[in-house]
C-alpha atoms as a PDB file:
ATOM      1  CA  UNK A   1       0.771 -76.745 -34.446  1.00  0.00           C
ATOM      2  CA  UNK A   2       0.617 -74.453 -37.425  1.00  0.00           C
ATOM      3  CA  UNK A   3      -2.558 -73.678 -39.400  1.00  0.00           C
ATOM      4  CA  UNK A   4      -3.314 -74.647 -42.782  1.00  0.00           C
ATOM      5  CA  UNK A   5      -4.457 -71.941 -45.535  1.00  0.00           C
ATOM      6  CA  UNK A   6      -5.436 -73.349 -49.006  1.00  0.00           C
ATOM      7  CA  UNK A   7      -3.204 -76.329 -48.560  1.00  0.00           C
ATOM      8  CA  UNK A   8       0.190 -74.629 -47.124  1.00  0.00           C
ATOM      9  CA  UNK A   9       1.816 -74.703 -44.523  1.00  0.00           C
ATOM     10  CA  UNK A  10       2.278 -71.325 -42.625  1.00  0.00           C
ATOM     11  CA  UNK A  11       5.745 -70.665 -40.917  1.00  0.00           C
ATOM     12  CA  UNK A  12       5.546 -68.764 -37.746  1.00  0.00           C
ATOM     13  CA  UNK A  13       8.112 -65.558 -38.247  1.00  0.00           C
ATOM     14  CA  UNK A  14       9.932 -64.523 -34.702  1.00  0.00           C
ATOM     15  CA  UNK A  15      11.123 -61.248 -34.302  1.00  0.00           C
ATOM     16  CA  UNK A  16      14.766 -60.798 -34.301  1.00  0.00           C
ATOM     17  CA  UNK A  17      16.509 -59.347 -30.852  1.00  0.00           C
ATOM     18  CA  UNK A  18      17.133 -56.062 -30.772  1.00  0.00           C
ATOM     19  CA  UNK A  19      21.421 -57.175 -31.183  1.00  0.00           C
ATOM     20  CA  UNK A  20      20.797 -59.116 -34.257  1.00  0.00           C
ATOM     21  CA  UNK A  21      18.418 -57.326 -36.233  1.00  0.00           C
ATOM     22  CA  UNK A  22      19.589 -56.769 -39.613  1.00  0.00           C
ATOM     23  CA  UNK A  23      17.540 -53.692 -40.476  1.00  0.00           C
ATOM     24  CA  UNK A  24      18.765 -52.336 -37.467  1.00  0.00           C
ATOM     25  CA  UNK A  25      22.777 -53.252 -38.449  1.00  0.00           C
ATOM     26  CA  UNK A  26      22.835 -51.781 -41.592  1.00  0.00           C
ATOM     27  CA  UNK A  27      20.922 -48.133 -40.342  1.00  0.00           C
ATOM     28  CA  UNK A  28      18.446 -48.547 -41.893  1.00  0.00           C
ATOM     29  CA  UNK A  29      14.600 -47.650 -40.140  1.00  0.00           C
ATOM     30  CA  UNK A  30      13.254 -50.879 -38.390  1.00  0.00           C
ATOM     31  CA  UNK A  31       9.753 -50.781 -38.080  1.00  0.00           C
ATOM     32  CA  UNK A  32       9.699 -53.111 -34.906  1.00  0.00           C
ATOM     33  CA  UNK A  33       8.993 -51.284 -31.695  1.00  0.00           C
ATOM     34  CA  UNK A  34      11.539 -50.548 -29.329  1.00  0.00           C
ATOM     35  CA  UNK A  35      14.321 -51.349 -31.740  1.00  0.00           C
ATOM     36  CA  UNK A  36      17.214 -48.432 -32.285  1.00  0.00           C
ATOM     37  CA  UNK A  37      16.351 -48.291 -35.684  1.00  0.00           C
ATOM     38  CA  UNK A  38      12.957 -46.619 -34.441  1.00  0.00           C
ATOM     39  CA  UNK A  39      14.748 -43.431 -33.841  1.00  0.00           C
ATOM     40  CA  UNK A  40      15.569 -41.228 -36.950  1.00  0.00           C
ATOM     41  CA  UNK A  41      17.816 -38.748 -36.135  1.00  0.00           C
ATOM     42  CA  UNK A  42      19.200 -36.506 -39.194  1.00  0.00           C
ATOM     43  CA  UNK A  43      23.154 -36.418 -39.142  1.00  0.00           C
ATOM     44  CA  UNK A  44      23.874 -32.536 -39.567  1.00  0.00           C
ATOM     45  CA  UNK A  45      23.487 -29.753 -37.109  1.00  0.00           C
ATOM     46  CA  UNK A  46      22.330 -27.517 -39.424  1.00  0.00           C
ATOM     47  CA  UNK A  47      18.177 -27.467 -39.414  1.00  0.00           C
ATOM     48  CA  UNK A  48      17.830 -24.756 -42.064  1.00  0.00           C
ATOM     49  CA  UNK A  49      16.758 -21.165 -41.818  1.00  0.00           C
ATOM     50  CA  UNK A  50      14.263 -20.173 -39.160  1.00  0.00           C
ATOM     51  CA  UNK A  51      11.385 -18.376 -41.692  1.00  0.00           C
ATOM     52  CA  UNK A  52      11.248 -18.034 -45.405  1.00  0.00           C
ATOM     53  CA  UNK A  53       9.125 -15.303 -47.644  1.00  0.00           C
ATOM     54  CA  UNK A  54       6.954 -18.037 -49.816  1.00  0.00           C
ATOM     55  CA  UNK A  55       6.884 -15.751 -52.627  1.00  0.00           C
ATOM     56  CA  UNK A  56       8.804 -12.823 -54.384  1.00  0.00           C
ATOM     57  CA  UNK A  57       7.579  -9.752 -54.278  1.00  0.00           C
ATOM     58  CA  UNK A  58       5.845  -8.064 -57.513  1.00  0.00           C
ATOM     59  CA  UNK A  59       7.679  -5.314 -59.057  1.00  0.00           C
ATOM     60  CA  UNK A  60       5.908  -2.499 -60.722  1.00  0.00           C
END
């Protein structure tokens, strides 16, 4: 039976399966464990360069 709080009725939620989860569907990040929407994986090869000077150098 579900439990009262001031007066309402509390639904239960389930959790969708991992086939029909809509977060999941659209690509978007699913923050339910063990669903494929838990892995973000960027969609280019390219990773940037591998160091960077932070600042110019002064010239005098």
């Amino acid at each position: 039976m579900p439990r009262r709080k001031y007066g309402k009725l509390r639904k239960t939620v389930e959790l969708p399966a991992k086939e029909n989860c809509s977060r999941c569907r659209s690509g978007k990040y699913c923050p339910i464990v063990g669903h494929v929407g838990q892995q973000v994986l960027p969609r280019r090869e390219w990773s940037g360069p591998e160091s960077i000077s932070k600042r110019k150098q002064k010239r005098n």
